[in-house]
PDB file of N, CA and C in Angstrom:
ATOM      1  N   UNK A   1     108.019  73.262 186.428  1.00  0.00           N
ATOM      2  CA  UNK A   1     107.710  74.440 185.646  1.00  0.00           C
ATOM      3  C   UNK A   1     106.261  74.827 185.916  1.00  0.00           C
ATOM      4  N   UNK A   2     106.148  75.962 186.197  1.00  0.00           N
ATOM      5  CA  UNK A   2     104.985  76.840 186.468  1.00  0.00           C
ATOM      6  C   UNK A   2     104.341  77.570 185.988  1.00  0.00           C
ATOM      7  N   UNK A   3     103.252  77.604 185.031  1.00  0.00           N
ATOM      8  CA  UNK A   3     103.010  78.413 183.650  1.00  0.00           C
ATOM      9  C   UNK A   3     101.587  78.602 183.892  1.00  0.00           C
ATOM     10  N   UNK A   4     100.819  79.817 183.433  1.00  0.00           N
ATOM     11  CA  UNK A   4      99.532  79.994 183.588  1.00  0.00           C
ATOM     12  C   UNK A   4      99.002  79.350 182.445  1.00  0.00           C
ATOM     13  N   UNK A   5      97.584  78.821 182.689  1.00  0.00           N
ATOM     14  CA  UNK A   5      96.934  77.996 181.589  1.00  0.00           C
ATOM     15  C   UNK A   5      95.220  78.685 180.964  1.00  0.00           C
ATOM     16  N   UNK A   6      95.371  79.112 179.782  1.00  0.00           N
ATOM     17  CA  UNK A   6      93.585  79.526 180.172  1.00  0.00           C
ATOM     18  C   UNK A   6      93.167  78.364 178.967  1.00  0.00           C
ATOM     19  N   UNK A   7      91.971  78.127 179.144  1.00  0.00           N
ATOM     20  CA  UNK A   7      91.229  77.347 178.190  1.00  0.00           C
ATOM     21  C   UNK A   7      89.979  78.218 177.530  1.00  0.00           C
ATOM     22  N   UNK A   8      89.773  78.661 176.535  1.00  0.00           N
ATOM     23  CA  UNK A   8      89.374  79.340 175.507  1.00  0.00           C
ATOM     24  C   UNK A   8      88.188  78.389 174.652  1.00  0.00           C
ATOM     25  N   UNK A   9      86.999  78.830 174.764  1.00  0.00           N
ATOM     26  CA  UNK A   9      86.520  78.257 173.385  1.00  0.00           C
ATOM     27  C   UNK A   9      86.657  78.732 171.856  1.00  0.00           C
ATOM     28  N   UNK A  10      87.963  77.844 170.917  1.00  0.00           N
ATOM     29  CA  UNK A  10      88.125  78.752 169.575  1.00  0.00           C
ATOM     30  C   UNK A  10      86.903  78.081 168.665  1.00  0.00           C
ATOM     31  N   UNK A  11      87.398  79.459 167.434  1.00  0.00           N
ATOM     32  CA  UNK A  11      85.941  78.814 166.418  1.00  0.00           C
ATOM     33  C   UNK A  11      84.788  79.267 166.498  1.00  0.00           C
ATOM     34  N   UNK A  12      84.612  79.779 167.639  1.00  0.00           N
ATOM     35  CA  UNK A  12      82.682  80.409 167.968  1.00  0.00           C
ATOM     36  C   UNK A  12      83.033  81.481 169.084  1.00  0.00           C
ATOM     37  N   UNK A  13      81.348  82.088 168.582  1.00  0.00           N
ATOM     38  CA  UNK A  13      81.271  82.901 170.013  1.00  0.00           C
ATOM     39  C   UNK A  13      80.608  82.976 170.866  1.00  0.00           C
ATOM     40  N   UNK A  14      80.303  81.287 170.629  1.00  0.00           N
ATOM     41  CA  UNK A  14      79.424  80.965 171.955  1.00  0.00           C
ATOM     42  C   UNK A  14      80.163  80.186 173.227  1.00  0.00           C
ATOM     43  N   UNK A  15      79.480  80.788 174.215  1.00  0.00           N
ATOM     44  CA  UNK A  15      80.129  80.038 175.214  1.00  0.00           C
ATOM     45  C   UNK A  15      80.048  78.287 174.795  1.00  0.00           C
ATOM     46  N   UNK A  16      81.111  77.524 175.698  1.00  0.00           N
ATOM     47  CA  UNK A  16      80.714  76.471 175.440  1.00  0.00           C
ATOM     48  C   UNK A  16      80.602  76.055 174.004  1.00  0.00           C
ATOM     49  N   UNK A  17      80.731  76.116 173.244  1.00  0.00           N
ATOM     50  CA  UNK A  17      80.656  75.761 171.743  1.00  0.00           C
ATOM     51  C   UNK A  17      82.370  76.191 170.841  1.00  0.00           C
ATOM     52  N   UNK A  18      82.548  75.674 169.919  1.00  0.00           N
ATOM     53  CA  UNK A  18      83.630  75.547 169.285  1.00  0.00           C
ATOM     54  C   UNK A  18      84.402  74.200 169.642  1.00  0.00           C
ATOM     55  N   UNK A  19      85.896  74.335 169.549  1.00  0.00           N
ATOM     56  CA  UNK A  19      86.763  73.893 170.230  1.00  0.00           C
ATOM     57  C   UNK A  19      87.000  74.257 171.013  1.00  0.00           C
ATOM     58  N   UNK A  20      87.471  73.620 172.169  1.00  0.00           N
ATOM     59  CA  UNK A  20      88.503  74.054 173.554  1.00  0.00           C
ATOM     60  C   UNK A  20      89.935  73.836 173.596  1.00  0.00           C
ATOM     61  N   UNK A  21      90.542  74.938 173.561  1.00  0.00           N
ATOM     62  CA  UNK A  21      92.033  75.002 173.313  1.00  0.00           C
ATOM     63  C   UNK A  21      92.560  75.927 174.706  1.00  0.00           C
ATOM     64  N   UNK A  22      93.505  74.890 174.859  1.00  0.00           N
ATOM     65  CA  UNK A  22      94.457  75.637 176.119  1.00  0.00           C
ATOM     66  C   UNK A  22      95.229  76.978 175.376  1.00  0.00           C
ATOM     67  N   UNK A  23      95.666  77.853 176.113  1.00  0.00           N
ATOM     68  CA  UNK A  23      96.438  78.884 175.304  1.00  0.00           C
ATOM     69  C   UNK A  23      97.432  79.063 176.918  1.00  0.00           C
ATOM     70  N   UNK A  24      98.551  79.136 176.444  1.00  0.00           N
ATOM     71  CA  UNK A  24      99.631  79.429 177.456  1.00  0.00           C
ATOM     72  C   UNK A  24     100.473  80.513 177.216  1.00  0.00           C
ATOM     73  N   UNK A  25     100.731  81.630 178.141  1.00  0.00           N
ATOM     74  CA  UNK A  25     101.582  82.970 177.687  1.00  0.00           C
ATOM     75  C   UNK A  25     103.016  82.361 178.333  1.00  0.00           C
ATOM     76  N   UNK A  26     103.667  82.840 177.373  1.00  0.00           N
ATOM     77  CA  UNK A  26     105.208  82.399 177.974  1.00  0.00           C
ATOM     78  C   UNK A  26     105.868  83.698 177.784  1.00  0.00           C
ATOM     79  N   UNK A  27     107.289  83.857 178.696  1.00  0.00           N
ATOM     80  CA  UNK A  27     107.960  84.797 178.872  1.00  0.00           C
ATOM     81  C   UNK A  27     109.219  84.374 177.598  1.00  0.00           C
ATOM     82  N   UNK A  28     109.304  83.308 177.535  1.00  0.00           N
ATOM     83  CA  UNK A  28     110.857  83.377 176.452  1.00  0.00           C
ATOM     84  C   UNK A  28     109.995  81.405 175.688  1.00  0.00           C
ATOM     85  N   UNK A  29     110.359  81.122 174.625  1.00  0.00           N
ATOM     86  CA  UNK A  29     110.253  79.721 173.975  1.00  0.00           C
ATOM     87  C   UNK A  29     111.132  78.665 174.993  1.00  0.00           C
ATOM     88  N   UNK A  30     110.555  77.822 175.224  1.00  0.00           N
ATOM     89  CA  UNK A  30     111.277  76.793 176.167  1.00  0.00           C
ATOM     90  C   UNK A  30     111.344  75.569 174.750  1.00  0.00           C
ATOM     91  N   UNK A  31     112.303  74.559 175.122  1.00  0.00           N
ATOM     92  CA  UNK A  31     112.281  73.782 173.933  1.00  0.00           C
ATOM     93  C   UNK A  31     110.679  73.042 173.719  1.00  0.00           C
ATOM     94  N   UNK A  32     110.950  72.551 171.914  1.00  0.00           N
ATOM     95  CA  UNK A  32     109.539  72.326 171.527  1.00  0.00           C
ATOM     96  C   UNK A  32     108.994  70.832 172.088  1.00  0.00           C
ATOM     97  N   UNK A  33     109.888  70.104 172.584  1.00  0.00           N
ATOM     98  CA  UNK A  33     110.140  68.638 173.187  1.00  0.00           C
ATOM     99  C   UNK A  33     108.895  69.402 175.000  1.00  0.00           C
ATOM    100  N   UNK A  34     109.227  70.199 175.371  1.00  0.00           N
ATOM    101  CA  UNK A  34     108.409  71.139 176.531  1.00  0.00           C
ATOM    102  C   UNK A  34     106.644  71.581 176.041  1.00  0.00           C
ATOM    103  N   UNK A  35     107.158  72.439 174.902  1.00  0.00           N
ATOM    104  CA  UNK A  35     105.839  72.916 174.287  1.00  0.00           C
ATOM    105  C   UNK A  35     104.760  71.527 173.971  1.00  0.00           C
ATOM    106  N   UNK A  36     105.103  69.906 173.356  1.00  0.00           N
ATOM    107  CA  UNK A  36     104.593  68.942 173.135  1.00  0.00           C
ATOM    108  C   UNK A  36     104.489  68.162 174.411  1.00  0.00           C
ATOM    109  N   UNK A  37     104.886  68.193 175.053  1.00  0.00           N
ATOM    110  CA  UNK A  37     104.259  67.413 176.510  1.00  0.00           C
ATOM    111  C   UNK A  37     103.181  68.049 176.987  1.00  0.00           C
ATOM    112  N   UNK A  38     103.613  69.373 177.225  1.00  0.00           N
ATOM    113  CA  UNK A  38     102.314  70.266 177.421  1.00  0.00           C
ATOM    114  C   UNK A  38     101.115  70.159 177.197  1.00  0.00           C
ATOM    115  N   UNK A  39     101.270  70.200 175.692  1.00  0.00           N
ATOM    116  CA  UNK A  39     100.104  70.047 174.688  1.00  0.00           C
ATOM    117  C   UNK A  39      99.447  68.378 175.430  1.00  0.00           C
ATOM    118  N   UNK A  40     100.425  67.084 174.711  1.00  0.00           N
ATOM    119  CA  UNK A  40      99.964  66.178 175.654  1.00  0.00           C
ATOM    120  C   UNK A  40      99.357  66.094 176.574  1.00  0.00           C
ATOM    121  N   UNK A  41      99.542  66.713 178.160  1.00  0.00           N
ATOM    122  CA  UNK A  41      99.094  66.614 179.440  1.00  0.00           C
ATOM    123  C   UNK A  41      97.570  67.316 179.171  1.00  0.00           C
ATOM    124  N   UNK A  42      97.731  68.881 178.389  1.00  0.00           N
ATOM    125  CA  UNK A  42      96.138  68.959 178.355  1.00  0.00           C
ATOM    126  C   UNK A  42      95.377  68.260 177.732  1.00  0.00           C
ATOM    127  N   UNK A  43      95.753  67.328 177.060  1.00  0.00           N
ATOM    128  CA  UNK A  43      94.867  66.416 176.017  1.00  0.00           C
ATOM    129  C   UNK A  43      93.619  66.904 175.178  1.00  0.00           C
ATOM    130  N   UNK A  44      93.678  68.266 174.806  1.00  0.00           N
ATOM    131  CA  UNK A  44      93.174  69.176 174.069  1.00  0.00           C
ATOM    132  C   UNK A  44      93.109  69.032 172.432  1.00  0.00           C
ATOM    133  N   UNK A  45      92.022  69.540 171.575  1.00  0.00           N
ATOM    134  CA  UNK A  45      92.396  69.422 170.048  1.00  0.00           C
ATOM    135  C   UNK A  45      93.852  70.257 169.771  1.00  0.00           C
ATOM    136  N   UNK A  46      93.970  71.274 170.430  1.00  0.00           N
ATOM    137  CA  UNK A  46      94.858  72.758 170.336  1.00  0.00           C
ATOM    138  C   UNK A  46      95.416  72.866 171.677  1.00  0.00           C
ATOM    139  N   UNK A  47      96.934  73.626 171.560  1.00  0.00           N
ATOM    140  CA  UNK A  47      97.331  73.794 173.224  1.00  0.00           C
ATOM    141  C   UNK A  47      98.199  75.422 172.145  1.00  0.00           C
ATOM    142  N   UNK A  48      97.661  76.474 172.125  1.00  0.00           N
ATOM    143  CA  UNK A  48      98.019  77.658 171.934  1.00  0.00           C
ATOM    144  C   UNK A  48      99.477  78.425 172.963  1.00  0.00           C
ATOM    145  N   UNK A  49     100.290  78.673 172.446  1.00  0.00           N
ATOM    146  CA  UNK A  49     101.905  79.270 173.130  1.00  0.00           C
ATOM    147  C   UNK A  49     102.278  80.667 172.424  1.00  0.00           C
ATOM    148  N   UNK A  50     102.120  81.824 173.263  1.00  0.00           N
ATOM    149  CA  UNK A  50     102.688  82.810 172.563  1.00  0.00           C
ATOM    150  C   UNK A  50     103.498  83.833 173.912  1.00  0.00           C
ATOM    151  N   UNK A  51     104.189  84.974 173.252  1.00  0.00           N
ATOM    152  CA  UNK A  51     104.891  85.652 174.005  1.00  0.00           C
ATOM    153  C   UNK A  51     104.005  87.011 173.911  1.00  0.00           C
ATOM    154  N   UNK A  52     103.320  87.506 175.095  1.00  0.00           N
ATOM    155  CA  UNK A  52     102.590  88.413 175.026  1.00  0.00           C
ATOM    156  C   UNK A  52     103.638  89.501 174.596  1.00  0.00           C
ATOM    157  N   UNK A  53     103.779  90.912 173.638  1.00  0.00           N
ATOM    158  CA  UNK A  53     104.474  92.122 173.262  1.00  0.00           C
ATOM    159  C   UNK A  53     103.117  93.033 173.117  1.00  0.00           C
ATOM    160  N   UNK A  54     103.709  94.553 173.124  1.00  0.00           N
ATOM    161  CA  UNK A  54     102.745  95.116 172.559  1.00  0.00           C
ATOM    162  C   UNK A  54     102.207  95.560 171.309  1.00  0.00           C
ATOM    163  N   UNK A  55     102.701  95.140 170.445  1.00  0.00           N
ATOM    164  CA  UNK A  55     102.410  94.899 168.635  1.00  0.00           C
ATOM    165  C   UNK A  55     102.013  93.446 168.629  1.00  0.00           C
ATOM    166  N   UNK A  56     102.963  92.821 167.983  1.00  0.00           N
ATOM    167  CA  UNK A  56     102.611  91.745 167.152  1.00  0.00           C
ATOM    168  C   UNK A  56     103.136  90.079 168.293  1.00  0.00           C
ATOM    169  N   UNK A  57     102.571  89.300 168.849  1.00  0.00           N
ATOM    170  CA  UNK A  57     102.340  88.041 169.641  1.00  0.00           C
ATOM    171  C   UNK A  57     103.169  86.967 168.663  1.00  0.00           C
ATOM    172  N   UNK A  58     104.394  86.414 168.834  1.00  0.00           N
ATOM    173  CA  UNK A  58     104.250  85.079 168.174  1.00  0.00           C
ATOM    174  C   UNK A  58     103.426  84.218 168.633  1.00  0.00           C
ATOM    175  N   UNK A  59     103.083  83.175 167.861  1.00  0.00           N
ATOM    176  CA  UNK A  59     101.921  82.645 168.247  1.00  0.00           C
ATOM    177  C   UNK A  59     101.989  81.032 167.712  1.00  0.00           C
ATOM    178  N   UNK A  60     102.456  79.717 168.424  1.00  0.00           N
ATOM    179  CA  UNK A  60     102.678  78.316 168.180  1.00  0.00           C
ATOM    180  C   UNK A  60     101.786  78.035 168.645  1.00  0.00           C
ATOM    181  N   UNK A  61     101.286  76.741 167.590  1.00  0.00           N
ATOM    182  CA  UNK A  61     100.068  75.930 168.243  1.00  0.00           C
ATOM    183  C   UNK A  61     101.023  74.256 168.015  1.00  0.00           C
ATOM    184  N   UNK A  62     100.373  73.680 169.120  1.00  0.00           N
ATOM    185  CA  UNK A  62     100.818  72.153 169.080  1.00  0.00           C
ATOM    186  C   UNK A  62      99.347  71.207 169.669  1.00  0.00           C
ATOM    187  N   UNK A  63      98.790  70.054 168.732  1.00  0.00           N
ATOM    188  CA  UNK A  63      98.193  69.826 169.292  1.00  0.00           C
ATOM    189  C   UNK A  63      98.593  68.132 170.404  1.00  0.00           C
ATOM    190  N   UNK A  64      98.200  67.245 170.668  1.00  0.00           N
ATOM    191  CA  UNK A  64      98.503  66.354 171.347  1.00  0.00           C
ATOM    192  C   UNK A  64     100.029  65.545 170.863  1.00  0.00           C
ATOM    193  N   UNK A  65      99.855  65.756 169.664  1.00  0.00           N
ATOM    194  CA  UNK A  65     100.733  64.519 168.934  1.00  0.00           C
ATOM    195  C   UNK A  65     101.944  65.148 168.037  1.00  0.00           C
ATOM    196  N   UNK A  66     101.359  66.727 167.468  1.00  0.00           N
ATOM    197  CA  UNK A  66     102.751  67.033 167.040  1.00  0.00           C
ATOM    198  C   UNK A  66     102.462  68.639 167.002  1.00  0.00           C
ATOM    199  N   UNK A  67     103.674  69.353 166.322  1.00  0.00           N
ATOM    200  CA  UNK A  67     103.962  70.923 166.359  1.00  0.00           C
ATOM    201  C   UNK A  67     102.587  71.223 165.461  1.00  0.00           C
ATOM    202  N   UNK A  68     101.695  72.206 164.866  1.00  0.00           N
ATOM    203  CA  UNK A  68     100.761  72.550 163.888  1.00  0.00           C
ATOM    204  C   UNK A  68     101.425  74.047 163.318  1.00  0.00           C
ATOM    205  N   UNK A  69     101.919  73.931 162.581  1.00  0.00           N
ATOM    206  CA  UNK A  69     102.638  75.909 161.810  1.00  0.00           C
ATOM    207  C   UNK A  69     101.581  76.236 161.745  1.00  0.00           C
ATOM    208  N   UNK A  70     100.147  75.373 161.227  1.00  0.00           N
ATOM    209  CA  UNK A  70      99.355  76.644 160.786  1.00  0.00           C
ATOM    210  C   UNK A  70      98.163  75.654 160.921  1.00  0.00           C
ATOM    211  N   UNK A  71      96.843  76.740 161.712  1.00  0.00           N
ATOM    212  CA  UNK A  71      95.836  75.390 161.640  1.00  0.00           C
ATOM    213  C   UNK A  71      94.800  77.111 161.448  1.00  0.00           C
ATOM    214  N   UNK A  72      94.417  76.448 160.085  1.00  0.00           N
ATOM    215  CA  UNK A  72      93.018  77.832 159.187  1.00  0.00           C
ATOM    216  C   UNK A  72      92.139  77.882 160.338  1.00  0.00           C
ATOM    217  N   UNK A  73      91.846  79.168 160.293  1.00  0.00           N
ATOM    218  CA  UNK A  73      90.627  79.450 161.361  1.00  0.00           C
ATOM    219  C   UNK A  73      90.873  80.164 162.946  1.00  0.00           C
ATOM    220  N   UNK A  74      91.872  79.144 163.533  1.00  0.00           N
ATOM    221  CA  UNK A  74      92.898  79.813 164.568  1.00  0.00           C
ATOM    222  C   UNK A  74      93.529  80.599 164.621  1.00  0.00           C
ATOM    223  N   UNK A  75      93.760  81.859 165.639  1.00  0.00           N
ATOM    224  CA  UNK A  75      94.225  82.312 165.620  1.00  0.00           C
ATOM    225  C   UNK A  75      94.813  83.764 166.625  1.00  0.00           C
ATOM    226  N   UNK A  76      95.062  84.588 166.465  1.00  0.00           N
ATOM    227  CA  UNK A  76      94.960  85.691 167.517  1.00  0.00           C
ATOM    228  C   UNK A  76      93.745  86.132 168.503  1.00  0.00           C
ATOM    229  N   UNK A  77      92.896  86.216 167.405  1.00  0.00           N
ATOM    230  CA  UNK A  77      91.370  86.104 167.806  1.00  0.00           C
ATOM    231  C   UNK A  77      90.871  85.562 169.015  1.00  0.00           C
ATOM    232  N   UNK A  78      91.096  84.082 168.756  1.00  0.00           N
ATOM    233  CA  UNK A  78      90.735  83.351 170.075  1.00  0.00           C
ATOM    234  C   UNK A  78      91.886  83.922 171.615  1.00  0.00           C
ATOM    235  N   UNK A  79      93.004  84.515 171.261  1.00  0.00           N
ATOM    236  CA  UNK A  79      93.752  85.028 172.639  1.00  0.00           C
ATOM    237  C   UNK A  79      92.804  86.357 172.760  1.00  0.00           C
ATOM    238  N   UNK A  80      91.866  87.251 172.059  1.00  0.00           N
ATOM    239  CA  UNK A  80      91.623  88.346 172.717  1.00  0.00           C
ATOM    240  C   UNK A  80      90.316  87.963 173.759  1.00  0.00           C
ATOM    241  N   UNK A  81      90.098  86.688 174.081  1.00  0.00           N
ATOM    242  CA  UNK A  81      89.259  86.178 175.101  1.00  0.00           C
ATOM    243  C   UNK A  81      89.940  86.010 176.660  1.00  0.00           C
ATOM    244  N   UNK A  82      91.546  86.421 176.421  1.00  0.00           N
ATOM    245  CA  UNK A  82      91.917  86.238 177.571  1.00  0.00           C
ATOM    246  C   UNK A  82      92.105  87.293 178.781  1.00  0.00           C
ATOM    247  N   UNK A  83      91.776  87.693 179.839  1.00  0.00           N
ATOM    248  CA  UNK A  83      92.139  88.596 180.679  1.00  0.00           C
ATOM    249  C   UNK A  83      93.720  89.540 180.595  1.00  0.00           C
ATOM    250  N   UNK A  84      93.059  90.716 180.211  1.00  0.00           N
ATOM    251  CA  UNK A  84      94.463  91.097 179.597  1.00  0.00           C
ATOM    252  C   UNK A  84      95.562  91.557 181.053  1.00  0.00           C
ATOM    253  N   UNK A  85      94.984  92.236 182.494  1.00  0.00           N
ATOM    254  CA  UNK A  85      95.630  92.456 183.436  1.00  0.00           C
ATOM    255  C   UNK A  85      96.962  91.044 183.659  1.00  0.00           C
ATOM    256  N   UNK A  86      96.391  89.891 183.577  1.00  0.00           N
ATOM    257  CA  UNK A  86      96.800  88.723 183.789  1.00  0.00           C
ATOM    258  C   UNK A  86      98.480  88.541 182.907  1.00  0.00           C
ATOM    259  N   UNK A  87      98.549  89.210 182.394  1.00  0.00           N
ATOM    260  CA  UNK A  87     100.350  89.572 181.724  1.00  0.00           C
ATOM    261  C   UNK A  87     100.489  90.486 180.925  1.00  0.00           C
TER     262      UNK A  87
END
């Protein structure tokens, strides 16, 4: 499986500062057993999964060890750091 990866600093708006969280755009949800290895392999606090649309993004976070529904602070925000041509 072949998936683009960006790494984001969330939390701040400084370079380099915050957390570093992977964020991955996916075309359709692959199972969540997929989404948690993922997360695993980047060994990240956060590994961010959403389906880019043009309204509203679902938006899963998982960090190393399990699914997160909701982690305060995170959020859309940190994806508008990503190159939007890129999907």
């Amino acid at each position: 499986m072949k998936l683009p990866l960006y790494q984001v600093d969330a939390l701040t708006t400084c370079l380099f500062g915050g957390n570093p969280a992977a964020v991955v755009p996916l075309g359709a949800w692959p199972p969540d057993g997929v989404l948690a290895a993922i997360a695993a392999e980047n060994n990240l606090a956060e590994t961010a999964y959403f389906i880019p649309r043009a309204n509203v993004s679902p938006l899963r976070w998982f960090t190393p060890a399990i699914h997160a529904p909701y982690l305060p602070g995170l959020g859309i925000d940190d994806l508008r750091r990503l190159p939007e041509d890129r999907f």
